[in-house]
Structure formats: structure tokens, C-alpha cells
C-alpha atoms as a PDB file:
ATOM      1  CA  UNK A   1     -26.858   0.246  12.136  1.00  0.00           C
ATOM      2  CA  UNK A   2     -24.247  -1.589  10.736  1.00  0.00           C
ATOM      3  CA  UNK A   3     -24.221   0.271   8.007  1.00  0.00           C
ATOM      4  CA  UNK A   4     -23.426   3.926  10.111  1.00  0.00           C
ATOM      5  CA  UNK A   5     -20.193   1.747  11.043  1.00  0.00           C
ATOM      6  CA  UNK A   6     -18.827  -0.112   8.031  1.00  0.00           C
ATOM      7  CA  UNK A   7     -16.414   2.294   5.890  1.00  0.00           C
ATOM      8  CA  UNK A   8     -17.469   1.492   2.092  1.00  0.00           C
ATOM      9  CA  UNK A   9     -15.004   2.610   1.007  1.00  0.00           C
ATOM     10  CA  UNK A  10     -12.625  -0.360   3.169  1.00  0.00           C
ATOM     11  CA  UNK A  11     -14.895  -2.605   1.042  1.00  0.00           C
ATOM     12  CA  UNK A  12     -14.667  -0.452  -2.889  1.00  0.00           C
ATOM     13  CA  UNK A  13     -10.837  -0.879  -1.809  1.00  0.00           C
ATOM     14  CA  UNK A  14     -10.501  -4.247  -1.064  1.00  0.00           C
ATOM     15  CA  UNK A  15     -12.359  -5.249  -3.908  1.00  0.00           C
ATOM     16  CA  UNK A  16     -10.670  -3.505  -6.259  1.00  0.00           C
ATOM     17  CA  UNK A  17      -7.407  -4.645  -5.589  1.00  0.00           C
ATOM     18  CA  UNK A  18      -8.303  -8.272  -5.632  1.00  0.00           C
ATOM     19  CA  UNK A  19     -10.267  -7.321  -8.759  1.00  0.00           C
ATOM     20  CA  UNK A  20      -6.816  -5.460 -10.549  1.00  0.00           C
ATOM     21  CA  UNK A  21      -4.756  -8.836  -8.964  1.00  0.00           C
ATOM     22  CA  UNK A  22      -7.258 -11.280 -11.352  1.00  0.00           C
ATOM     23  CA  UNK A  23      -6.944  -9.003 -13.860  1.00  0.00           C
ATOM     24  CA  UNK A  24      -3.097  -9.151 -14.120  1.00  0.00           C
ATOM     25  CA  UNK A  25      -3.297 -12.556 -13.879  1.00  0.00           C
ATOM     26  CA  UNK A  26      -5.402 -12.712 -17.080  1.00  0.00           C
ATOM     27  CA  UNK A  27      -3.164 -10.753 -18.874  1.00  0.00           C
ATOM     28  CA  UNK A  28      -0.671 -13.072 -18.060  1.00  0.00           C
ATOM     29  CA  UNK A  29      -2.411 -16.222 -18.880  1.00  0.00           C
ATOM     30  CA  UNK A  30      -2.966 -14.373 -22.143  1.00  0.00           C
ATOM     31  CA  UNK A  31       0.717 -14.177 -23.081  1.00  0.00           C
ATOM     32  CA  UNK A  32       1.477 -10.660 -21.647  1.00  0.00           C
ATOM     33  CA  UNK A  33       3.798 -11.384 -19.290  1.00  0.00           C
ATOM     34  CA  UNK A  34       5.667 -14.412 -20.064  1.00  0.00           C
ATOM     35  CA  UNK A  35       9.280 -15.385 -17.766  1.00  0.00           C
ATOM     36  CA  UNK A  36      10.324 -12.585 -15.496  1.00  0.00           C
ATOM     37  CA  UNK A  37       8.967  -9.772 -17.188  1.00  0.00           C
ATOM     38  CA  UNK A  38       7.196  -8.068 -15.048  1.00  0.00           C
ATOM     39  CA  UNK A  39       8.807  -9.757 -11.758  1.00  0.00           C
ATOM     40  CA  UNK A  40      11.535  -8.424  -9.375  1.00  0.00           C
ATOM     41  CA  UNK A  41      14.838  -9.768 -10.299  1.00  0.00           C
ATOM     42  CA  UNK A  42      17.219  -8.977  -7.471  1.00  0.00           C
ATOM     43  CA  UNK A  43      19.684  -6.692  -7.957  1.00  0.00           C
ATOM     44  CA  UNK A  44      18.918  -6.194 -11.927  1.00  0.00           C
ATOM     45  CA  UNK A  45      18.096  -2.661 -12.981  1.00  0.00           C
ATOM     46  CA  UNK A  46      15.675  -4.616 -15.625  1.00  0.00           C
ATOM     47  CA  UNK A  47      13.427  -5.944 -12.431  1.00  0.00           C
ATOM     48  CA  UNK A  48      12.896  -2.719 -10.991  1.00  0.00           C
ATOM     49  CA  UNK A  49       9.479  -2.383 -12.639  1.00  0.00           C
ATOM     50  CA  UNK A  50       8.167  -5.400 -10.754  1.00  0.00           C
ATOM     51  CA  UNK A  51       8.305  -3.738  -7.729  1.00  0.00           C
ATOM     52  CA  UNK A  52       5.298  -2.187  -9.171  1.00  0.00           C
ATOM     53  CA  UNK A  53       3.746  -5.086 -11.445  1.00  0.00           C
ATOM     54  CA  UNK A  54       4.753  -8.173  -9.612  1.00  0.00           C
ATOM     55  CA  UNK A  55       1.862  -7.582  -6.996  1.00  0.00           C
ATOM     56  CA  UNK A  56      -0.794  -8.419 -10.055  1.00  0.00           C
ATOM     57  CA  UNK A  57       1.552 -11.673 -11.366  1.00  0.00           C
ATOM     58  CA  UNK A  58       1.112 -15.404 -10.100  1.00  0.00           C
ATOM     59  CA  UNK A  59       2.732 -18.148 -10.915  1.00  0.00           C
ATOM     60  CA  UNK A  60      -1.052 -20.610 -10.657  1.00  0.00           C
ATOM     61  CA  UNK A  61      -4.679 -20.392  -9.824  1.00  0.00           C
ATOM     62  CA  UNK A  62      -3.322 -21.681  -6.288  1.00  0.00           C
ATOM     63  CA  UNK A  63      -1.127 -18.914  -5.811  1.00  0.00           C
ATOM     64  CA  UNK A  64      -3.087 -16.371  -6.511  1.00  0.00           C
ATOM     65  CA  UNK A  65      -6.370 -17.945  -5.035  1.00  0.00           C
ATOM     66  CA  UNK A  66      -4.251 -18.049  -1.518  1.00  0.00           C
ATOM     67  CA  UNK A  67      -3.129 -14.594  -1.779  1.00  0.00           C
ATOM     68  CA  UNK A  68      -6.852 -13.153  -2.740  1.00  0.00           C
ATOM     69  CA  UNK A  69      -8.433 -13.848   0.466  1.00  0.00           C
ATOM     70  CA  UNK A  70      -6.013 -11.982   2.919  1.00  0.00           C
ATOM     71  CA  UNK A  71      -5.566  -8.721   0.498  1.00  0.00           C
ATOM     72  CA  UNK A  72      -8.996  -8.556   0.942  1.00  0.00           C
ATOM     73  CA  UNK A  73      -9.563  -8.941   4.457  1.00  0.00           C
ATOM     74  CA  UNK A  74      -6.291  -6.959   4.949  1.00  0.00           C
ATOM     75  CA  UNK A  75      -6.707  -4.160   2.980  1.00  0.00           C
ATOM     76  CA  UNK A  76     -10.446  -3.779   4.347  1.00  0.00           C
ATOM     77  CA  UNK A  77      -9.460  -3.728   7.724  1.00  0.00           C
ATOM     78  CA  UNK A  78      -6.634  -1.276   6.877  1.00  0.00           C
ATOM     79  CA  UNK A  79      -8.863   1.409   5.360  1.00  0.00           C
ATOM     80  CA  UNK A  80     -11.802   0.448   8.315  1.00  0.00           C
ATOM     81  CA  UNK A  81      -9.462   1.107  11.090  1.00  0.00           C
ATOM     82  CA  UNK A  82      -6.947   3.370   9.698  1.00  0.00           C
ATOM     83  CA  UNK A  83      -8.851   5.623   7.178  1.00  0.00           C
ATOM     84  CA  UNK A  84      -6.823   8.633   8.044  1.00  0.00           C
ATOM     85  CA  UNK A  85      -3.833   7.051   6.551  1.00  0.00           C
ATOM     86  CA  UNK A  86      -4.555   3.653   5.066  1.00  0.00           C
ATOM     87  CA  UNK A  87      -3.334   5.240   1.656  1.00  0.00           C
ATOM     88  CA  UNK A  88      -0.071   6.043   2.998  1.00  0.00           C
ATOM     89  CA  UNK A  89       0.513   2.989   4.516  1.00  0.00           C
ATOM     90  CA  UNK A  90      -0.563   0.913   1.417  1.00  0.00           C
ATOM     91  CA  UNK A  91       1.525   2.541  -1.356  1.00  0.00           C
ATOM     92  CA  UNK A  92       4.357   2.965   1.408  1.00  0.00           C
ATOM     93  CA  UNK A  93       4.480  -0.700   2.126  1.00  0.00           C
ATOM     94  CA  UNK A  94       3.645  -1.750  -1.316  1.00  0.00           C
ATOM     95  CA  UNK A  95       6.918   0.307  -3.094  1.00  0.00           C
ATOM     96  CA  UNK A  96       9.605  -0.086   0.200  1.00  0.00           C
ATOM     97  CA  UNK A  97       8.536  -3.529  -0.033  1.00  0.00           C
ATOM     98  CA  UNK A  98       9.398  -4.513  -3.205  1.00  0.00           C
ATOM     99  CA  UNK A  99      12.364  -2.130  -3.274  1.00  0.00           C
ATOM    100  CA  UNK A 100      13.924  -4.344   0.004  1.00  0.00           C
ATOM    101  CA  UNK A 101      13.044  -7.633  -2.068  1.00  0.00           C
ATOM    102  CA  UNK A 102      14.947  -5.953  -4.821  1.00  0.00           C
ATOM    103  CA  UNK A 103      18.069  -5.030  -2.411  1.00  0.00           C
ATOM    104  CA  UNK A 104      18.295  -8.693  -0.998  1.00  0.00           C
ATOM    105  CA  UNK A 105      20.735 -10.846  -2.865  1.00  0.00           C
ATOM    106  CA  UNK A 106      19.417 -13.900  -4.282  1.00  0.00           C
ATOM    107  CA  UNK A 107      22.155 -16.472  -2.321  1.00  0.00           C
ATOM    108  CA  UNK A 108      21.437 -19.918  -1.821  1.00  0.00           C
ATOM    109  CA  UNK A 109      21.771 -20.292   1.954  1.00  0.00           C
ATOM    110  CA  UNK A 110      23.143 -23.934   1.172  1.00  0.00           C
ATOM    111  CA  UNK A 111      25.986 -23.436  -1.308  1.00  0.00           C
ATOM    112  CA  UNK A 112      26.127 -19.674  -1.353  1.00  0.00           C
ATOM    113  CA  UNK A 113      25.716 -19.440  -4.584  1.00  0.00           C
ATOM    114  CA  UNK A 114      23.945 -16.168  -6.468  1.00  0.00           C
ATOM    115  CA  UNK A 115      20.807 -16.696  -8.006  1.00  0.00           C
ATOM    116  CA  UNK A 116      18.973 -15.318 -10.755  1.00  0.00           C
ATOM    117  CA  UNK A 117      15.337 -15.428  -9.291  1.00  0.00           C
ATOM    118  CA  UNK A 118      12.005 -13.608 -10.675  1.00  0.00           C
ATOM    119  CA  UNK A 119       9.699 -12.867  -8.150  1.00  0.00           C
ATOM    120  CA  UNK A 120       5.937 -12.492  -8.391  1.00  0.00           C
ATOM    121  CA  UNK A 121       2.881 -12.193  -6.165  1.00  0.00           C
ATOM    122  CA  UNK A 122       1.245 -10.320  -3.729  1.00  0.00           C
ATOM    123  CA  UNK A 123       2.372 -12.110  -0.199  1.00  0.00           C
ATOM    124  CA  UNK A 124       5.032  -8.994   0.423  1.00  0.00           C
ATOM    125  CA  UNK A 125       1.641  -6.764   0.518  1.00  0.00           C
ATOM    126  CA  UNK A 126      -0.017  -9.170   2.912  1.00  0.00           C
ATOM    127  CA  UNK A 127       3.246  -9.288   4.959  1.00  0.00           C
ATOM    128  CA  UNK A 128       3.072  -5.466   5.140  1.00  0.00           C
ATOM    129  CA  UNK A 129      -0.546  -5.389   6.215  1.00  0.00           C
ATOM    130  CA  UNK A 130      -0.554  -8.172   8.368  1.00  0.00           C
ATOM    131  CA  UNK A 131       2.566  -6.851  10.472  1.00  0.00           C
ATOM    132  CA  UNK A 132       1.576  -3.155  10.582  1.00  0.00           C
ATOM    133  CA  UNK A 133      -1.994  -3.742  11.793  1.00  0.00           C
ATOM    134  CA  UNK A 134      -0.841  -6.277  14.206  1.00  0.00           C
ATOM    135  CA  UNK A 135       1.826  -3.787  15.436  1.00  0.00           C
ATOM    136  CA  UNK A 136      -0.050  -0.978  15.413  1.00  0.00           C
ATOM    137  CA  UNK A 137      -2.611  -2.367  17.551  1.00  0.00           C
ATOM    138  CA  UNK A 138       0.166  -2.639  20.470  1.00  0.00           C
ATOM    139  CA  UNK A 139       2.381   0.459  19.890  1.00  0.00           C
ATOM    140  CA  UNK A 140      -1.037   2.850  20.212  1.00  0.00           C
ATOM    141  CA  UNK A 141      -1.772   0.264  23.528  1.00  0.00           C
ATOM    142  CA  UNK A 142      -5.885   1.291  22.713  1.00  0.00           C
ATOM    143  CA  UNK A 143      -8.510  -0.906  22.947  1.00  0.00           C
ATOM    144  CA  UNK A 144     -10.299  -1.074  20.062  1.00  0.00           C
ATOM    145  CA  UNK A 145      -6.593  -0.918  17.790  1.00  0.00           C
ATOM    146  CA  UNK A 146      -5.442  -4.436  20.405  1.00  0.00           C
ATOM    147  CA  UNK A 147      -8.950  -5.974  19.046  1.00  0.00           C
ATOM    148  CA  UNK A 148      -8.091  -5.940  15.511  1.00  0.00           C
ATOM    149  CA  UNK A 149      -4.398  -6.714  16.502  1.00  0.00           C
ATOM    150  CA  UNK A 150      -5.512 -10.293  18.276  1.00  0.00           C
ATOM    151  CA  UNK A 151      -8.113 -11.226  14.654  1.00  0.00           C
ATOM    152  CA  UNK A 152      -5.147 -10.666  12.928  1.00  0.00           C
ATOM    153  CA  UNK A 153      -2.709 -12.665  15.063  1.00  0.00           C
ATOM    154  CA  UNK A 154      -5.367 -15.506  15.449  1.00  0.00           C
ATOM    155  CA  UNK A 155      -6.195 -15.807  12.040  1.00  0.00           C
ATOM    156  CA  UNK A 156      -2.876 -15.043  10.205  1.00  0.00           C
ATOM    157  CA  UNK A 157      -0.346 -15.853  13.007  1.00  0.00           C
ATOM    158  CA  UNK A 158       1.557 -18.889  11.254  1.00  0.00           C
ATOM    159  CA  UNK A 159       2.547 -16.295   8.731  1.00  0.00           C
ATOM    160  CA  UNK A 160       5.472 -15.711  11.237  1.00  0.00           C
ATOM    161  CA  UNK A 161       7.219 -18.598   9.588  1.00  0.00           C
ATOM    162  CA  UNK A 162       7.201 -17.480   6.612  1.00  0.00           C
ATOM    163  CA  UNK A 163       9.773 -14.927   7.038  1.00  0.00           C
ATOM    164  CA  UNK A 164      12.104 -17.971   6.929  1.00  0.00           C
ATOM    165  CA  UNK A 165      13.593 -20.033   3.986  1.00  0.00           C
ATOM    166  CA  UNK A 166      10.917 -23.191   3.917  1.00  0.00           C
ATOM    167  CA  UNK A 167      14.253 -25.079   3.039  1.00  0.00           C
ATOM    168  CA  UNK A 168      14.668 -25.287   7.301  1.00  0.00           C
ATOM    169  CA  UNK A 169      11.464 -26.756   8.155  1.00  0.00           C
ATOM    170  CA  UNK A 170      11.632 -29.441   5.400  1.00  0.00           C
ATOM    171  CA  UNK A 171      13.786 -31.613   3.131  1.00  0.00           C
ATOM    172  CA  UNK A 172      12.634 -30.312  -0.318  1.00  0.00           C
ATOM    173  CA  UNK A 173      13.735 -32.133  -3.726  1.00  0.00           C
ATOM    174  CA  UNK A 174      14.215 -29.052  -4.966  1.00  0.00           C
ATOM    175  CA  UNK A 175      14.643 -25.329  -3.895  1.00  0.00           C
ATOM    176  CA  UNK A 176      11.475 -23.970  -2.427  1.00  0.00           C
ATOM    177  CA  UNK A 177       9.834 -21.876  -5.000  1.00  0.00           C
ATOM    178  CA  UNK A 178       8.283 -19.753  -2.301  1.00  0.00           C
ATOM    179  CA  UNK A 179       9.748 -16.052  -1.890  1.00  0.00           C
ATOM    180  CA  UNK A 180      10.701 -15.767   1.946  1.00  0.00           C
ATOM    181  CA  UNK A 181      12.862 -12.403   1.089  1.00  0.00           C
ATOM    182  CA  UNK A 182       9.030 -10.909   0.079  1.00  0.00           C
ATOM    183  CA  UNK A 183       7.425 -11.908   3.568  1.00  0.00           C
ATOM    184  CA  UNK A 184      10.858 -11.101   5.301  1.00  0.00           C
ATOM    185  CA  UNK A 185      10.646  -7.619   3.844  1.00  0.00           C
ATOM    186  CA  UNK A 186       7.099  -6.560   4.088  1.00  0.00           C
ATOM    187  CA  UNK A 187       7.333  -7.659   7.656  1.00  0.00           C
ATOM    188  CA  UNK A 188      10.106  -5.672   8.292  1.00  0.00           C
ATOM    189  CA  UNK A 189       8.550  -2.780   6.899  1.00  0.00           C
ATOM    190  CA  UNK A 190       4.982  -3.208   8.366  1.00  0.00           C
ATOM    191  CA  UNK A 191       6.574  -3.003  11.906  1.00  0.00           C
ATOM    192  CA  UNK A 192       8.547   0.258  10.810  1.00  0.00           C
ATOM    193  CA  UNK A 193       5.305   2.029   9.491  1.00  0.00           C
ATOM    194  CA  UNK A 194       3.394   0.655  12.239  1.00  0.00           C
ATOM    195  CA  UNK A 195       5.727   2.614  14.928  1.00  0.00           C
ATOM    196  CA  UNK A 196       6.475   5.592  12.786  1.00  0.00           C
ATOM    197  CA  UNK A 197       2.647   6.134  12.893  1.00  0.00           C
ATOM    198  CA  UNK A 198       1.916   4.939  15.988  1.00  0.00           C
ATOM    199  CA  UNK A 199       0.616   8.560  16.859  1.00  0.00           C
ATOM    200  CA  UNK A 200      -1.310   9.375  13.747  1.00  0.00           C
ATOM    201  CA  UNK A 201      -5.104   8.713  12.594  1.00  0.00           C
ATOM    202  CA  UNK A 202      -7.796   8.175  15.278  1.00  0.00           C
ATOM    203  CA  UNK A 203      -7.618  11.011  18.025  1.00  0.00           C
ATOM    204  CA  UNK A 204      -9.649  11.276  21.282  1.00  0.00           C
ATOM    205  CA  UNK A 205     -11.364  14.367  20.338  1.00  0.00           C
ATOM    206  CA  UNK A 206     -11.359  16.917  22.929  1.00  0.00           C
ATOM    207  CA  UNK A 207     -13.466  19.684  22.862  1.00  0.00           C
ATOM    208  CA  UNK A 208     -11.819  23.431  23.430  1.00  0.00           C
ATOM    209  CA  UNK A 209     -13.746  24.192  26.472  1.00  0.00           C
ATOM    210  CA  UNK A 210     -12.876  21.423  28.131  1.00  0.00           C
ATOM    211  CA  UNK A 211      -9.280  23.168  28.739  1.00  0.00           C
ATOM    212  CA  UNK A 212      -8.787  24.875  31.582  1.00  0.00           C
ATOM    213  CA  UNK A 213      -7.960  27.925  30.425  1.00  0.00           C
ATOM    214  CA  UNK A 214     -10.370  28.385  27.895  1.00  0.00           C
ATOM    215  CA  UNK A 215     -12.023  31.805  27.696  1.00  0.00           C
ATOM    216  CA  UNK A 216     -14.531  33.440  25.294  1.00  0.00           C
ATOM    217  CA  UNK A 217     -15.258  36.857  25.103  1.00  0.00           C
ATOM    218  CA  UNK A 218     -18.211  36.258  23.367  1.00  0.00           C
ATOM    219  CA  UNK A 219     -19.413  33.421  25.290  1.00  0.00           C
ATOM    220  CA  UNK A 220     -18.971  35.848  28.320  1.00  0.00           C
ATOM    221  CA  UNK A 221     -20.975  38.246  26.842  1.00  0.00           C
ATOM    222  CA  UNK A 222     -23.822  36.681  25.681  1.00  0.00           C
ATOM    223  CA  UNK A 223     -23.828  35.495  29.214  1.00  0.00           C
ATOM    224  CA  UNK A 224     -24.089  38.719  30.333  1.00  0.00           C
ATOM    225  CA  UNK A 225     -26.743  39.946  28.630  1.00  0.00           C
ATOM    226  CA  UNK A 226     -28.635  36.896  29.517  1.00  0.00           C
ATOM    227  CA  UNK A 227     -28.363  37.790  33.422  1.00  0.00           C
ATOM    228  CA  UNK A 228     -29.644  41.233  32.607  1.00  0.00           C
ATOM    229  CA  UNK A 229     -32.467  40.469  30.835  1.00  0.00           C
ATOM    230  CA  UNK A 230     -33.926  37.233  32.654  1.00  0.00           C
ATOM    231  CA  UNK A 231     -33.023  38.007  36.818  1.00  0.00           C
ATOM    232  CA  UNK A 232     -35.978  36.114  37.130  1.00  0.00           C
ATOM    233  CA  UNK A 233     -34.467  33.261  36.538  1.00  0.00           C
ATOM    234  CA  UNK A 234     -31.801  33.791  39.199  1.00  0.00           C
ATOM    235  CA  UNK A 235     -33.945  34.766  42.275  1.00  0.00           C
ATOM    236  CA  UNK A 236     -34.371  31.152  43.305  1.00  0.00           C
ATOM    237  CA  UNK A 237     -30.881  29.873  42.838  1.00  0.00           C
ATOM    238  CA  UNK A 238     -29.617  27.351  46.061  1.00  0.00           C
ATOM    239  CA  UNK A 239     -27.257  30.041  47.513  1.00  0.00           C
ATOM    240  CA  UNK A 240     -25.669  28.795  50.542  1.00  0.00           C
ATOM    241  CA  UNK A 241     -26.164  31.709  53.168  1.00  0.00           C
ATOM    242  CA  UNK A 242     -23.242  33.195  54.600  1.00  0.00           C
ATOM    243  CA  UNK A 243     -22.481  32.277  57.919  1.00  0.00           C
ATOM    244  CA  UNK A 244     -22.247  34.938  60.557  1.00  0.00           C
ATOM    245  CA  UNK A 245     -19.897  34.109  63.847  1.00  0.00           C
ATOM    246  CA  UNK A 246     -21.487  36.409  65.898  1.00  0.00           C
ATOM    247  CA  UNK A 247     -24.990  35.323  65.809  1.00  0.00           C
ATOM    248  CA  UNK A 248     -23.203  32.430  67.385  1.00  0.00           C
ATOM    249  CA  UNK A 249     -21.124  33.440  69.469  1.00  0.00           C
ATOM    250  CA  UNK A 250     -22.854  32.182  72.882  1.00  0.00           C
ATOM    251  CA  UNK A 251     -22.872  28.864  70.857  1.00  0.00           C
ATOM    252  CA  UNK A 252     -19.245  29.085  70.575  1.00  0.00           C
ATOM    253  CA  UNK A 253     -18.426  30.038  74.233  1.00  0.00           C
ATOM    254  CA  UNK A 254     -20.257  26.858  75.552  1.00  0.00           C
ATOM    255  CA  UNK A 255     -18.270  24.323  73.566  1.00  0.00           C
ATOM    256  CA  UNK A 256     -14.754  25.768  74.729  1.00  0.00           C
END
């Protein structure tokens, strides 16, 4: 039974992505990606191509162990509840994303002063996920859609704060390391996609002679010639007998 619900394919999805995440993360402990190559470097034409890499590239075991877990779940629950358009959503969010991060000057919001910052990870993807299914669930107002909606807001709700410079919840020794302009972004654009879809994917199917003015020919037809050849079947039908006044008409007189 379970089975007749749970989209595979959610799962082949999710597990691939963590799987091509490890992978990249291999190739980097192997000396293929060493500084920023392969990050997004704000505002440098050379960090454009992490908008597409940077997803796959950590910076330890811990980051990429604590980014692992909600792809997964994410992504599954993307392509169970949204099959119709989980693709669109996911390469959407996963280029505008890192795109935004790219647009966002690196400025110190201390001293002001510019940056030079590689960014790596996959938390911009979670961001993007995590806002548009929340989202989604209460722009389409449907039951099932506001389910999923309150798991992800019960399980993943703190990540609200991360769409904030950790440097204003705590005195650091040194700048936080932690990329607030990726959660800032994908959150941004997981509430966009979630309201500019808002009306695609799961209809309420309705079937066409269930409108009003629906009318077959055919149908009529076949009707038709059904009548004509079984009358039989008609000669007992609950007819309600037509009512005739003056059979009652004495009836009538009294009750004046």
C-alpha cells in the first residue's frame, strides 16, 4: 500500500543528489578543487561557474554531513508532492540562487569594507526548498500542501535565522565563516517560485460531464437506441401520475 503512494522516483532523486554532493566532495579532498575554484566569488566574472559547482563543494565532513540530511528530505518531498514541476523548481532555485549570491556584494556589515569571499555548499538549495514548500503549502491554502508546509516548519523552522549575518546573535573572534547571503537568497527565491506556481501541479480533476452544459451526440444516441430496443425495461419506472383537478373538484369546493 505504501508502495501505490511513495513516488520512487522522489527517492532515485534525493539520493542521487546527496550521492553527486559526496562525490564532489571527494574530488575535492583529492586535490581537484583547491581555494575558490569552483566557489562563487561575488561579483567576479571568474566565480560564475560556482553557481553551478559550489552546490557539490564543502569546506569539512561537518559541513557537508549537515547539509546531506535536508537535500535529502527536501528534495524527496519536492518531487513527492510536486512531481508536475519539481524539476522546474529545482534547477530554477538552484541557478537564480547562486546567481543572487553572486549579485550580493561581499561588505562587511561592521567596517563596510569589500570582501573577497568564496562560497561553497549546498545550504542556498536547502533555503530554496525549504521556503518554497513551506510557502507553497499556504499560497495553494489545500490541505494536504498545509501538511507538508507545518513538517517543514517544525522540523526546519530555526532556519529562519539564518538569513541573518550570525555576527548579530554572537560575539565571534573572527568573521563568521557561514554564508548568510546563500540562505538570504534561496529564501528569497523559494517564496517567489512558490507564488509564481501557486496554481500549477496537482489539479482537482473534474470530469467533462460533470459541467452543466455538457452534451454528447453520441452519448444521446446510444441512449436512444437503448430505449428502443429494451421498453421492457421502462414499463415499471416510478412515474408520478399526473394530477387531474377535476376529479377533485367537489374536494376543492368543500375546503373554500
Amino acid at each position: 500500500m505504501l508502495k501505490n503512494h511513495l513516488n520512487l522516483n522522489a527517492i532515485r532523486n534525493a539520493a542521487i543528489m546527496v550521492a553527486a554532493m559526496w562525490f564532489g566532495y571527494f574530488l575535492q579532498y583529492m586535490g581537484w578543487f583547491t581555494g575558490c575554484s569552483g566557489a562563487i566569488i561575488p561579483l567576479n566574472p571568474h566565480g560564475l561557474k560556482g553557481i553551478f559547482l559550489s552546490p557539490f563543494l564543502h569546506g569539512s565532513l561537518e559541513h557537508i554531513f549537515g547539509n546531506s540530511v535536508p537535500i535529502f528530505v527536501l528534495v524527496f518531498l519536492l518531487y513527492q508532492f510536486y512531481p508536475f514541476i519539481a524539476k522546474k523548481v529545482f534547477l530554477l532555485g538552484w541557478i537564480l540562487t547562486g546567481f543572487l549570491v553572486w549579485l550580493l556584494p561581499p561588505i562587511d556589515i561592521y567596517t563596510g569594507e569589500f570582501n573577497t569571499v568564496c562560497i561553497i555548499g549546498a545550504s542556498g538549495i536547502v533555503y530554496v526548498l525549504a521556503f518554497f514548500i513551506f510557502f507553497s503549502g499556504v499560497f495553494r491554502w489545500n490541505m494536504k500542501f498545509l501538511t507538508v508546509s507545518l513538517v517543514v516548519a517544525l522540523y526546519y523552522g530555526s532556519l529562519i535565522w539564518g538569513v541573518l549575518p550570525e555576527e548579530l546573535f554572537s560575539n565571534l573572534a573572527e568573521p563568521s565563516r557561514i554564508s548568510w547571503q546563500s540562505h538570504l537568497s534561496g529564501a528569497v527565491i523559494g517564496i517567489v517560485m512558490a507564488f509564481i506556481f501557486r496554481k500549477s501541479g496537482e489539479r482537482t480533476l473534474k470530469f467533462i460531464w460533470e459541467f452543466p452544459n455538457y452534451y454528447s451526440e453520441k452519448d444521446d444516441k446510444l441512449w436512444q437506441e437503448y430505449k428502443e430496443n429494451h421498453p421492457d425495461d421502462f414499463l415499471e419506472l416510478p412515474y408520478k401520475k399526473k394530477e387531474n383537478v377535476w376529479e377533485r373538484l367537489d374536494e376543492l369546493r368543500k375546503n373554500e
